[in-house]
C-alpha atoms as a PDB file:
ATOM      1  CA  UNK A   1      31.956   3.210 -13.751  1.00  0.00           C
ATOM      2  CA  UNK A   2      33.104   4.056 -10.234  1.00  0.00           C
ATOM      3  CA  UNK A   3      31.339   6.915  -8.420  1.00  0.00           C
ATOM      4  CA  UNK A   4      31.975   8.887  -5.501  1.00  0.00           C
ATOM      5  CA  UNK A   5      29.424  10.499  -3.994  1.00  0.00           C
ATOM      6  CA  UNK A   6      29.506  13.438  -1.501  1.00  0.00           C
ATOM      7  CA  UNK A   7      25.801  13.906  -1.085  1.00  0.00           C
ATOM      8  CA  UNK A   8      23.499  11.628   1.513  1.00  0.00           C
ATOM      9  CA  UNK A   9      20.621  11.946  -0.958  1.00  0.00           C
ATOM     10  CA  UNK A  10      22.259  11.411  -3.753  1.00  0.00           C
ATOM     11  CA  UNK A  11      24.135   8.379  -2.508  1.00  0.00           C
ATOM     12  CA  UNK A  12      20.779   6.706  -1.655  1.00  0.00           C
ATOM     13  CA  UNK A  13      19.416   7.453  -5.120  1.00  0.00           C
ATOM     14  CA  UNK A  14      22.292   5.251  -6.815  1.00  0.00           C
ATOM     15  CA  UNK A  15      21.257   2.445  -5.216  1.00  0.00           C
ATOM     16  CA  UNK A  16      17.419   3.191  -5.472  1.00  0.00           C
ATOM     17  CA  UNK A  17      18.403   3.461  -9.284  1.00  0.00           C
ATOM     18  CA  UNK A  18      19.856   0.116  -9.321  1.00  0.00           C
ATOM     19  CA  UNK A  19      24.036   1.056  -8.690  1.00  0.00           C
ATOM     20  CA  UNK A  20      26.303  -1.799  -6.689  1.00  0.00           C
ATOM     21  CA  UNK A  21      29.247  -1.305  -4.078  1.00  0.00           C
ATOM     22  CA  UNK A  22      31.170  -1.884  -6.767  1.00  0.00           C
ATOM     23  CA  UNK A  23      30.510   1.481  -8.667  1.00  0.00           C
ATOM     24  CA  UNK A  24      29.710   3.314  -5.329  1.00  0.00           C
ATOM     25  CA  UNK A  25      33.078   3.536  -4.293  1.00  0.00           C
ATOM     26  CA  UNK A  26      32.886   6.251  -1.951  1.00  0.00           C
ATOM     27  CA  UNK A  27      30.721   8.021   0.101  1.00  0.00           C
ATOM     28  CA  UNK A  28      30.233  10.621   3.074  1.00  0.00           C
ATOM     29  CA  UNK A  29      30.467   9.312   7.167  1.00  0.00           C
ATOM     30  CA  UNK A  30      26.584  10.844   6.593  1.00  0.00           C
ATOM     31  CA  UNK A  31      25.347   8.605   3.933  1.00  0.00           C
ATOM     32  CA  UNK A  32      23.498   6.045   5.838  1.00  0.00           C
ATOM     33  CA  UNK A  33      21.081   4.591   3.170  1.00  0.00           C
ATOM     34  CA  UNK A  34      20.476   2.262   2.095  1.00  0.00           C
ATOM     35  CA  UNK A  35      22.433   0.544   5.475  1.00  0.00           C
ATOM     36  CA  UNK A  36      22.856  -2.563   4.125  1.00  0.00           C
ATOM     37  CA  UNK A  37      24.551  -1.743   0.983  1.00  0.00           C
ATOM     38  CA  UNK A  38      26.621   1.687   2.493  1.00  0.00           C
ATOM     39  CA  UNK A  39      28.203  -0.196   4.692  1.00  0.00           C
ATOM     40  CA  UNK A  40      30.617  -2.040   2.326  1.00  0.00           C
ATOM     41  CA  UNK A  41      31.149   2.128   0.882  1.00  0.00           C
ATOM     42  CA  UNK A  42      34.887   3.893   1.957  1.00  0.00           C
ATOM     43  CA  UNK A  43      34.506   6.556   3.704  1.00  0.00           C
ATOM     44  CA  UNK A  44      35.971   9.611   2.388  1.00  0.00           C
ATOM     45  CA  UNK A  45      35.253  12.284   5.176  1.00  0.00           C
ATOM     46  CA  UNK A  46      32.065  14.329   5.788  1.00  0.00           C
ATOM     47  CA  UNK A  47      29.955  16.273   3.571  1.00  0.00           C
ATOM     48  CA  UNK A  48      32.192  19.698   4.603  1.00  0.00           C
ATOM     49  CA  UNK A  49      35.221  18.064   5.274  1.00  0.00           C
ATOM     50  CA  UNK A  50      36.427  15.726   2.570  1.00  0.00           C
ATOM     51  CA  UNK A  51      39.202  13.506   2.707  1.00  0.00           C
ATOM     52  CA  UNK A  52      41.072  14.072  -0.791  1.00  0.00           C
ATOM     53  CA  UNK A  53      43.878  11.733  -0.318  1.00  0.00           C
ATOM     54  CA  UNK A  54      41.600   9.105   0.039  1.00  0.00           C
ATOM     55  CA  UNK A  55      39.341   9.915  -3.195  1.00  0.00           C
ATOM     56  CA  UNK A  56      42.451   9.684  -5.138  1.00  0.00           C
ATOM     57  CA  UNK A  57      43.235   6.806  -3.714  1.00  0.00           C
ATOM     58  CA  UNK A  58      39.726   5.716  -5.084  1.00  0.00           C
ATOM     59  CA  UNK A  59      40.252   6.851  -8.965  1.00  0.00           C
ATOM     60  CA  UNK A  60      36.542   7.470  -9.331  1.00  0.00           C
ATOM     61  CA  UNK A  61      35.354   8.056 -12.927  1.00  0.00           C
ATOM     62  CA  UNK A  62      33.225  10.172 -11.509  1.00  0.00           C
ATOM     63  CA  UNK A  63      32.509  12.076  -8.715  1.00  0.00           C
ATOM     64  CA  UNK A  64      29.057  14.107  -7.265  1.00  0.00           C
ATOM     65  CA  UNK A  65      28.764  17.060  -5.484  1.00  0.00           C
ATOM     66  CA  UNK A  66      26.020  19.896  -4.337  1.00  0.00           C
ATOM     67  CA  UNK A  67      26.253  23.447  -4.595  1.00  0.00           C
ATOM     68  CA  UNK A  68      25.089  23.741  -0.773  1.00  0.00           C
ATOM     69  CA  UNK A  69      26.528  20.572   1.214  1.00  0.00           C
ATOM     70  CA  UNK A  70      30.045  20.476  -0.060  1.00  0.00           C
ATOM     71  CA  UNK A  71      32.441  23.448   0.316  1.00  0.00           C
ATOM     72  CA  UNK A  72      33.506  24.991  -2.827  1.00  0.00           C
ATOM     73  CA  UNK A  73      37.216  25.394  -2.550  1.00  0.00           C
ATOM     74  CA  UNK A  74      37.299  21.586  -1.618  1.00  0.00           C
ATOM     75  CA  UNK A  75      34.960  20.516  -4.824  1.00  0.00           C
ATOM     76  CA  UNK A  76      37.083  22.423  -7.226  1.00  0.00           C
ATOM     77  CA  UNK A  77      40.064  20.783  -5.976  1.00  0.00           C
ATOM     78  CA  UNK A  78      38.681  17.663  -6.889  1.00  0.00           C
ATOM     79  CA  UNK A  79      37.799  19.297 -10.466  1.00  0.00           C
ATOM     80  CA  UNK A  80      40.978  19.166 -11.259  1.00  0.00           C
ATOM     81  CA  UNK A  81      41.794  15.946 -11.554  1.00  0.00           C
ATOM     82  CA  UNK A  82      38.314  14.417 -11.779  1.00  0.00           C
ATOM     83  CA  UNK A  83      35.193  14.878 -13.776  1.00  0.00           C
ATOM     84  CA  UNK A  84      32.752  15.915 -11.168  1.00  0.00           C
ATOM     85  CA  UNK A  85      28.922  17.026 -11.277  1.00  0.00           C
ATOM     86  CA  UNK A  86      27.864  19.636  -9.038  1.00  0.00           C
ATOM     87  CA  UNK A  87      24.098  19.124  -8.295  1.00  0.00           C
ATOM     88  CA  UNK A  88      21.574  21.997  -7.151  1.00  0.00           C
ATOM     89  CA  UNK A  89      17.994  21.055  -6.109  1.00  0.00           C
ATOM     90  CA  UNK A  90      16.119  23.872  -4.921  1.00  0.00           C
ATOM     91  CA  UNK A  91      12.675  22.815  -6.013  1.00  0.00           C
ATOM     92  CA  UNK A  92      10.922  20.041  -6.955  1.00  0.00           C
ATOM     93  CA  UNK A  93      11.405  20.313 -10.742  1.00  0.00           C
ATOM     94  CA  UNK A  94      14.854  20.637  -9.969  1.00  0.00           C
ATOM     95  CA  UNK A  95      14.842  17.182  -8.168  1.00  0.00           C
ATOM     96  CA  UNK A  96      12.913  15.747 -11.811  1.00  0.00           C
ATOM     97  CA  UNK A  97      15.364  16.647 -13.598  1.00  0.00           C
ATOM     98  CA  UNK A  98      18.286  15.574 -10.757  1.00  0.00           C
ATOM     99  CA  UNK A  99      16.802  12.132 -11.226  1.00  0.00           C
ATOM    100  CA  UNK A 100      16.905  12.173 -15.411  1.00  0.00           C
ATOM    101  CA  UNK A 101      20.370  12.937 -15.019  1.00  0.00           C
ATOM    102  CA  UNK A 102      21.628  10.253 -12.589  1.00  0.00           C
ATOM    103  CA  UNK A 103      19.249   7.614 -14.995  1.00  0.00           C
ATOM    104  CA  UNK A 104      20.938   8.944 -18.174  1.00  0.00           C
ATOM    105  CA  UNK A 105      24.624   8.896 -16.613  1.00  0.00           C
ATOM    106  CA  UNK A 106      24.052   5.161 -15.652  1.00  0.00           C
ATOM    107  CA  UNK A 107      21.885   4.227 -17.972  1.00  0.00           C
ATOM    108  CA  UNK A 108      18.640   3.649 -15.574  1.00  0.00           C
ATOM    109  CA  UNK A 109      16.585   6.132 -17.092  1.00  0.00           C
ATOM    110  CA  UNK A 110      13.205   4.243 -16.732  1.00  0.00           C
ATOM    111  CA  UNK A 111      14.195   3.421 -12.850  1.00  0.00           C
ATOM    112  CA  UNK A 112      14.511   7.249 -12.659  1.00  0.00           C
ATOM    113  CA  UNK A 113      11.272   7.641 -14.836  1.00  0.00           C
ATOM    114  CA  UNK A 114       9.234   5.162 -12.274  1.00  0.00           C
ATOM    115  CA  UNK A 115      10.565   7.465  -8.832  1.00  0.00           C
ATOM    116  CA  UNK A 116       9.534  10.575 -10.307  1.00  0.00           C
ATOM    117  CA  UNK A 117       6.327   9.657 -11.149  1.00  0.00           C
ATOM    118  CA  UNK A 118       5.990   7.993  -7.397  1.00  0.00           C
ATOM    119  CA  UNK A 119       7.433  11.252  -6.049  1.00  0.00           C
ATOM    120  CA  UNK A 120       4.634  13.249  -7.947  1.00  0.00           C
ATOM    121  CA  UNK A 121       1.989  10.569  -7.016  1.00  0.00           C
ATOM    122  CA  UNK A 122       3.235  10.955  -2.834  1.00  0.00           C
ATOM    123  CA  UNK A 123       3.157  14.873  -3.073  1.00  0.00           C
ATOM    124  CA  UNK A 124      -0.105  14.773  -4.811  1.00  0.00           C
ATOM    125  CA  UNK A 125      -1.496  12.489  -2.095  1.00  0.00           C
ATOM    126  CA  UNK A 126      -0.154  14.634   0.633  1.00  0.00           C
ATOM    127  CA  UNK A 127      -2.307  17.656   0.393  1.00  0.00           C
ATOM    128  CA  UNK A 128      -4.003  19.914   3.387  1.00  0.00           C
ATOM    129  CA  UNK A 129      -7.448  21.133   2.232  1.00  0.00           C
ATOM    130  CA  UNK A 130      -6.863  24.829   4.003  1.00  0.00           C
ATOM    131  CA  UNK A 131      -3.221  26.390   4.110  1.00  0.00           C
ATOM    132  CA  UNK A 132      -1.686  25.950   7.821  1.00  0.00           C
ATOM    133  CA  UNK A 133       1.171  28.509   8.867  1.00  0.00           C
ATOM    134  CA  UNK A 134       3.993  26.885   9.683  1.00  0.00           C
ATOM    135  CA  UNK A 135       7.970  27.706  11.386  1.00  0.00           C
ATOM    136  CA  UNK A 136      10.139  25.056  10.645  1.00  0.00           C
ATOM    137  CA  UNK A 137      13.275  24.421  12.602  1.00  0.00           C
ATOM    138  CA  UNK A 138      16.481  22.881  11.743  1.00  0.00           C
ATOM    139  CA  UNK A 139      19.104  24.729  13.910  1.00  0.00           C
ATOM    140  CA  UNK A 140      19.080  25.435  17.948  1.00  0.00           C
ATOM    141  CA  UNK A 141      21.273  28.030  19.458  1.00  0.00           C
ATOM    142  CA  UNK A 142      20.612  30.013  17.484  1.00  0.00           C
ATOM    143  CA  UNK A 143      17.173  28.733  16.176  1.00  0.00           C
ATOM    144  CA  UNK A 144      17.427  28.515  12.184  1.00  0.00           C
ATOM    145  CA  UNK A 145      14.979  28.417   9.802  1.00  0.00           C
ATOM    146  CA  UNK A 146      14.090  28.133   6.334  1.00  0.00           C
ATOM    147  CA  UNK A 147      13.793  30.298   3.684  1.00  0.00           C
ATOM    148  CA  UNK A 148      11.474  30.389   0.078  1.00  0.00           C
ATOM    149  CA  UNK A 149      14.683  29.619  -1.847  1.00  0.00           C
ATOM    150  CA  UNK A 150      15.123  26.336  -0.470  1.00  0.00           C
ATOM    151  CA  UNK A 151      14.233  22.541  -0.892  1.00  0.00           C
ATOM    152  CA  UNK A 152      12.174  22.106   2.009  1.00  0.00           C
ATOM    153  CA  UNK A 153      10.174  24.933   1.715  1.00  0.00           C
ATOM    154  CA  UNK A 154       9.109  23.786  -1.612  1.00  0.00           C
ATOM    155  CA  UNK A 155       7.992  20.814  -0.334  1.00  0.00           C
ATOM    156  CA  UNK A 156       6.080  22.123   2.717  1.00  0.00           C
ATOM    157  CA  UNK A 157       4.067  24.675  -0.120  1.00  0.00           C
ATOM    158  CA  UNK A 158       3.504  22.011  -2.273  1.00  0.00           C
ATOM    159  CA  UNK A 159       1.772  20.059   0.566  1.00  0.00           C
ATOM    160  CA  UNK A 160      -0.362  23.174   1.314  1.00  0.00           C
ATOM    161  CA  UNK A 161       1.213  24.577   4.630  1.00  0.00           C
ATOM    162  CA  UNK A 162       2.409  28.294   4.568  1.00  0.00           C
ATOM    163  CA  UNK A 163       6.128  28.903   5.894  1.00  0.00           C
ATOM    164  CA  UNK A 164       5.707  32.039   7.944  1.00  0.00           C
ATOM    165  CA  UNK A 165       9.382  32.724   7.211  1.00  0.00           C
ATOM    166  CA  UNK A 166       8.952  32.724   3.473  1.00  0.00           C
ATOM    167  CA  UNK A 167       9.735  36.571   2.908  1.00  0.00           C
ATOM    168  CA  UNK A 168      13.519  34.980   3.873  1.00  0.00           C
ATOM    169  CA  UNK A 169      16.269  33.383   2.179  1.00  0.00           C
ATOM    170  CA  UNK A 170      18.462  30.490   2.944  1.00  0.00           C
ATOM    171  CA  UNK A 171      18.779  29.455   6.552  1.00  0.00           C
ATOM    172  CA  UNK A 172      18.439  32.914   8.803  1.00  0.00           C
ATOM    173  CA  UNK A 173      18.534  32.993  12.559  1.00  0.00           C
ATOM    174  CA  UNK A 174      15.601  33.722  14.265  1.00  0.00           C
ATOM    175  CA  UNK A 175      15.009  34.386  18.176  1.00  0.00           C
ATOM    176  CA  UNK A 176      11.667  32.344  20.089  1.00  0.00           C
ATOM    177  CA  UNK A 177       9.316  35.291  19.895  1.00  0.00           C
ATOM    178  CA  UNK A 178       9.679  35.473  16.514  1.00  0.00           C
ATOM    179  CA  UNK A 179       7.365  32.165  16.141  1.00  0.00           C
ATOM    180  CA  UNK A 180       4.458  33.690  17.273  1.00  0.00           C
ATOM    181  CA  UNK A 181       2.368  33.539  13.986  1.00  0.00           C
ATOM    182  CA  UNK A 182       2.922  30.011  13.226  1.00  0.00           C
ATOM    183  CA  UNK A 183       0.188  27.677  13.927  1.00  0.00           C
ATOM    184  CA  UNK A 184       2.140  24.493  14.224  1.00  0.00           C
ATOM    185  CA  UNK A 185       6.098  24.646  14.722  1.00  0.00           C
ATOM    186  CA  UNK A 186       8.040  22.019  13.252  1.00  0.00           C
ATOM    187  CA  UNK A 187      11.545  20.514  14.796  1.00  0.00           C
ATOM    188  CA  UNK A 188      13.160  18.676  12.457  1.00  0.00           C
ATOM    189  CA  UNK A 189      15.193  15.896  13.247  1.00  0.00           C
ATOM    190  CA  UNK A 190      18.095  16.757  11.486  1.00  0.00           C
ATOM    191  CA  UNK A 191      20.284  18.788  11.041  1.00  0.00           C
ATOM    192  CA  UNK A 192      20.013  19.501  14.434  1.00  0.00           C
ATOM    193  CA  UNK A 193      18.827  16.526  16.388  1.00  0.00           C
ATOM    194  CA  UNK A 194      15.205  18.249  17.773  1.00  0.00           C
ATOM    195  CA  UNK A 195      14.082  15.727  21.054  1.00  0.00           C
ATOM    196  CA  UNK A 196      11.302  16.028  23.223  1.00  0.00           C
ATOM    197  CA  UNK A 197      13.178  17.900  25.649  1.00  0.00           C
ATOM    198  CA  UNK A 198      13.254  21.070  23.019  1.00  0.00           C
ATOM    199  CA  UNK A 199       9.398  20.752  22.576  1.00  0.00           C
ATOM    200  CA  UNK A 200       8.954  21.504  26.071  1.00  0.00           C
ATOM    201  CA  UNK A 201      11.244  24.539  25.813  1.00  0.00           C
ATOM    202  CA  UNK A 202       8.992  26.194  23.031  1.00  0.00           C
ATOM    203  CA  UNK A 203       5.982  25.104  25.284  1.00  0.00           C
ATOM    204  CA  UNK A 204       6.882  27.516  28.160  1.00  0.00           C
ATOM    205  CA  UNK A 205       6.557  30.050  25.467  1.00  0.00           C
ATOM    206  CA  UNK A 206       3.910  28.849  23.755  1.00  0.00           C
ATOM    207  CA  UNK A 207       1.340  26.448  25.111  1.00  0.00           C
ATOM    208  CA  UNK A 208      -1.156  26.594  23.068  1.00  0.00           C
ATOM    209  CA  UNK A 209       1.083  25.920  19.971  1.00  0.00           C
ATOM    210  CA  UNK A 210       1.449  22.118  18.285  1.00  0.00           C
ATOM    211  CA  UNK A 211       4.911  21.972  18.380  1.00  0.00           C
ATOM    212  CA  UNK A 212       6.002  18.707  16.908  1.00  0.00           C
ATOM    213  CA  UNK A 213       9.289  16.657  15.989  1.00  0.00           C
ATOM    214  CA  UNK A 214       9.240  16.455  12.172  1.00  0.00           C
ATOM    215  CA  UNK A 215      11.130  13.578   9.987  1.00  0.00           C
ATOM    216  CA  UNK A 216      13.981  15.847   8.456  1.00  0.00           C
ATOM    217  CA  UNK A 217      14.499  13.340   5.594  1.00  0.00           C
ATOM    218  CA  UNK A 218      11.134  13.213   4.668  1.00  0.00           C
ATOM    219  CA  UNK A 219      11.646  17.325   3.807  1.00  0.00           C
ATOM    220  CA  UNK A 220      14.996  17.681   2.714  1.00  0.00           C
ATOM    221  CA  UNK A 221      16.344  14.794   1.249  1.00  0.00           C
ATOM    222  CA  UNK A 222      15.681  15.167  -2.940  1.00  0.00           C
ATOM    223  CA  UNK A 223      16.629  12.450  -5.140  1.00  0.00           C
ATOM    224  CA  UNK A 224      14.628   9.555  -4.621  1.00  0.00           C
ATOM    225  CA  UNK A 225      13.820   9.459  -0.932  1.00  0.00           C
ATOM    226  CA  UNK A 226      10.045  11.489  -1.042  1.00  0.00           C
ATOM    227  CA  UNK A 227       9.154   8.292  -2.800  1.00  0.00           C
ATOM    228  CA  UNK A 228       9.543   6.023   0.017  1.00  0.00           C
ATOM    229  CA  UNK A 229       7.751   8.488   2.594  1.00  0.00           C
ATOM    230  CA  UNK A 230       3.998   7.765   2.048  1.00  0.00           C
ATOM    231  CA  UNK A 231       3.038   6.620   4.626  1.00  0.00           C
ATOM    232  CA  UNK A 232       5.238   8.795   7.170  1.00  0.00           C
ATOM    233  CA  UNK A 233       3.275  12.186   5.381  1.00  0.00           C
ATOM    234  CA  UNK A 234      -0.015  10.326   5.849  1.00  0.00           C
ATOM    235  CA  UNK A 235       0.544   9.757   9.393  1.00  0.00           C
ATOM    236  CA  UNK A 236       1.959  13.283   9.715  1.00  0.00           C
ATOM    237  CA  UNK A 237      -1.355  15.170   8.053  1.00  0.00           C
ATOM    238  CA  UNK A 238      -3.522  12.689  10.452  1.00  0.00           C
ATOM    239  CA  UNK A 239      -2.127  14.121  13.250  1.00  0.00           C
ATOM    240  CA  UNK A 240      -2.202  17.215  12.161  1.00  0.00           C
ATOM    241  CA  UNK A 241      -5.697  16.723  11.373  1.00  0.00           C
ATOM    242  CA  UNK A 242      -6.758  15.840  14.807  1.00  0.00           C
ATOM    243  CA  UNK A 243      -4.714  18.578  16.254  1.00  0.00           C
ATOM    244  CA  UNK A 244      -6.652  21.042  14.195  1.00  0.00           C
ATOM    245  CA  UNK A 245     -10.333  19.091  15.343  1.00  0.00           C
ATOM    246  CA  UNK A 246      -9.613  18.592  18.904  1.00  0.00           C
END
């Protein structure tokens, strides 16, 4: 079967699950894992701007999508000559039952069994013992947050810190001042690429806040990716942990 997939996390799952180069025939320019095996992938455009000429060129059997990376108009076009899945993971169930799917459609259901029971296992292991209120940043100019409706907030409660933006929805714009609850603000590396520089920015304002770069993958990638970020929530709770002592 040849797939095309337009999601980063979804694209590293079918290779997690056991998929070659020669049924991932296409991919996004923002699908970099697993490196070694994307590389050999065609290209087909980014997440938002897909290059349909050179799907069709592809004749996938198949072709994945998400409800909130890919644009609508651009996915249905595809519909109409392909069979294509549109995805939605909003929680952590959602992401179970993500990863059935892709191991039923291929036929690696006990693969997809074996990194939902790891991605349990991490989330269990990655638990704060009293909640911690928490901003967490993925846009700058304007700053952008997160809402309770989506992915990452999910897995920030399930880890036992307290979004202070959870009475929102989606991504909303927020200015500097309105941080000032949050114990510890969180820049995530991605979208927007959050450097040190940016921590210093917030520090003017706030100096006695942790404000810390955050692995963006690590909270928004679903499909298989939590499973492979054990050690980087460890790390992150330990120095959290010291923060919170010192």
């Amino acid at each position: 079967m040849k797939v095309v997939s337009l999601v980063p996390s979804i694209t590293e799952a079918l290779f997690d699950l056991g998929l070659t180069e020669n049924e991932v025939v296409g991919r996004t320019k923002f699908c970099i894992h697993p490196e070694e095996k994307v590389k050999n992938v065609t290209v087909i455009g980014g997440t938002k701007n897909i290059n349909i000429d050179k799907i069709k060129a592809l004749q996938p059997d198949l072709i994945l999508a998400n409800k909130e990376e890919n644009i609508k108009e651009q996915v249905e076009a595809l519909m109409d000559e392909f069979k294509v899945i549109v995805t939605n993971v909003e929680t952590i169930e959602d992401n179970y039952y993500l990863l059935k799917s892709l191991g039923k459609t291929f036929n690696k259901e006990e693969k997809a069994q074996l990194f939902n029971l790891k991605i349990y296992e991490v989330l269990h292991q990655a638990k704060i013992t009293s909640p911690i209120k928490v901003a967490y940043l993925i846009w700058k100019n304007p700053y952008m947050t997160i809402g309770s409706d989506t992915f990452i907030h999910k897995i920030l409660a399930e880890i036992g810190f307290e979004n202070i933006f959870k009475d929102k929805t989606r991504y909303p714009e927020i200015q500097t001042e309105d941080l000032a609850e949050a114990d510890i603000i969180m820049l995530s590396s991605e979208p927007f690429p959050f450097k040190e520089k940016h921590i210093e920015e917030l520090k003017e304002f706030y100096p006695d806040k942790k404000i810390m770069i955050v692995d963006g993958e690590a909270f928004s990638w679903y499909g298989t990716h939590i499973a492979k970020c054990e050690n980087y929530f460890k790390e992150l709770l330990l120095e959290i942990d010291a923060y919170q002592n010192s």
